[in-house]
Protein backbone atom coordinates (compact mmCIF):
# COMPACT_ATOMS: atom_id res chain seq x y z
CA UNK A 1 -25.73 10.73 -24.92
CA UNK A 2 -24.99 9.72 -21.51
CA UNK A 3 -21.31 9.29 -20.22
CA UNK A 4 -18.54 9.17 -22.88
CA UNK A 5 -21.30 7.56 -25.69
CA UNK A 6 -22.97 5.27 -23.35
CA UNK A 7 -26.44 6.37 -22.43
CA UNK A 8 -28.47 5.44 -19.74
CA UNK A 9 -30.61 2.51 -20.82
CA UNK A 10 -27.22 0.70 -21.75
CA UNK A 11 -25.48 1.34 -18.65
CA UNK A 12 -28.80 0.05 -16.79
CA UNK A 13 -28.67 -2.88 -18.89
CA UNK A 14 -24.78 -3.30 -17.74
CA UNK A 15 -26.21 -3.27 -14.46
CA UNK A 16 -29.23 -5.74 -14.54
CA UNK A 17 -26.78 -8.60 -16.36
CA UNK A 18 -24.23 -8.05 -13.46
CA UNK A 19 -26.38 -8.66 -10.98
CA UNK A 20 -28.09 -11.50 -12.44
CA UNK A 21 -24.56 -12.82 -12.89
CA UNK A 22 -22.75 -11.96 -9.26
CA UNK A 23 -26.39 -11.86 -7.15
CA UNK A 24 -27.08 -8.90 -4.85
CA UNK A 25 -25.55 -10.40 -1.86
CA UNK A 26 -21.89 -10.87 -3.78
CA UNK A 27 -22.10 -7.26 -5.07
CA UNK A 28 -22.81 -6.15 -1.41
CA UNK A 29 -19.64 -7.75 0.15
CA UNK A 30 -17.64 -6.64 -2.71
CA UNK A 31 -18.33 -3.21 -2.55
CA UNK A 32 -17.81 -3.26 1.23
CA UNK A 33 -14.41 -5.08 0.88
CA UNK A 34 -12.94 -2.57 -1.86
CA UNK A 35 -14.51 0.04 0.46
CA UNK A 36 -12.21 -0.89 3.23
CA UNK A 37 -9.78 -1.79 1.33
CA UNK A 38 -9.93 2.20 -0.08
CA UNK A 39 -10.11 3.13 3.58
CA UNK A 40 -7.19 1.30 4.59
CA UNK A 41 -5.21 3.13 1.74
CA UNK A 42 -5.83 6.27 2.95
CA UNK A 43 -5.05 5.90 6.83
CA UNK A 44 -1.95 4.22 5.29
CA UNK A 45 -1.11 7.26 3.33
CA UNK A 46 -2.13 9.52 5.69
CA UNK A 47 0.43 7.32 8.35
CA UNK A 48 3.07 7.54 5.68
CA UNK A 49 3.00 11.77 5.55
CA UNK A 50 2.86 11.83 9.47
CA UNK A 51 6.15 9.73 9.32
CA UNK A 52 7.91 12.17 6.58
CA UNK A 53 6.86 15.48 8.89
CA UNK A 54 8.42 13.98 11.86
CA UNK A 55 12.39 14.46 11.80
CA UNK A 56 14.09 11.59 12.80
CA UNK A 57 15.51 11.52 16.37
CA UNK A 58 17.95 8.68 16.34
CA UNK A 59 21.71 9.66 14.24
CA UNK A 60 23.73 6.76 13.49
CA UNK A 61 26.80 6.90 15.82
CA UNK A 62 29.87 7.11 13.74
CA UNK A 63 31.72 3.82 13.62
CA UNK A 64 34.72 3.82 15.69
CA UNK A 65 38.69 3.16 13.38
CA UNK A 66 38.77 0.01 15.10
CA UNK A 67 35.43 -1.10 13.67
CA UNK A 68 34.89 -2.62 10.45
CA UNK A 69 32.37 -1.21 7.84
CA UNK A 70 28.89 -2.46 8.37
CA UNK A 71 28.82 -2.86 4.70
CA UNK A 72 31.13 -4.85 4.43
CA UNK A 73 30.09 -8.40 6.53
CA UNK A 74 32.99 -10.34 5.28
CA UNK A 75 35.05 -8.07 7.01
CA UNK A 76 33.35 -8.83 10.55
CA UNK A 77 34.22 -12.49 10.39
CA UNK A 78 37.69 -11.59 9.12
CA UNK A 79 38.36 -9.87 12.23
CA UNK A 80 36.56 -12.35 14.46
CA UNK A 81 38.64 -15.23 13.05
CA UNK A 82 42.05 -12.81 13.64
């Protein structure tokens, strides 16, 4: 018993009939390609936690009575057409 019921004569079987269907040369730029694509997921990630650790410098100024509500667009023209 091999792996989770599969021994090792089936699994090598798996492998010849994949290569005999993809070709060595496929199978060598596809495991490259998901290799970089892993690699690129983990710089990304490890981007993504240097961004949360750094506290962020710019605060929103606080909008002025005078100013309408930024969430509110229709309110911009409103006051532009006034």
């Amino acid at each position: 018993m091999g792996l989770g019921g599969i021994s090792l004569t089936e699994l090598l079987i798996v492998l010849v009939i994949v290569v005999l269907i993809f070709g060595t040369k496929r199978l060598k730029t596809i495991g490259s390609d998901l290799g970089g694509a892993i690699k690129g997921f983990r710089s990304g990630m490890n981007t993504e936690d240097a961004k949360d650790d750094k506290p962020a410098q710019e605060t929103p100024k606080p909008l002025a009575s005078s100013e309408p509500d930024a969430e509110f667009p229709e309110q911009k023209q409103k006051s532009r057409q006034a």
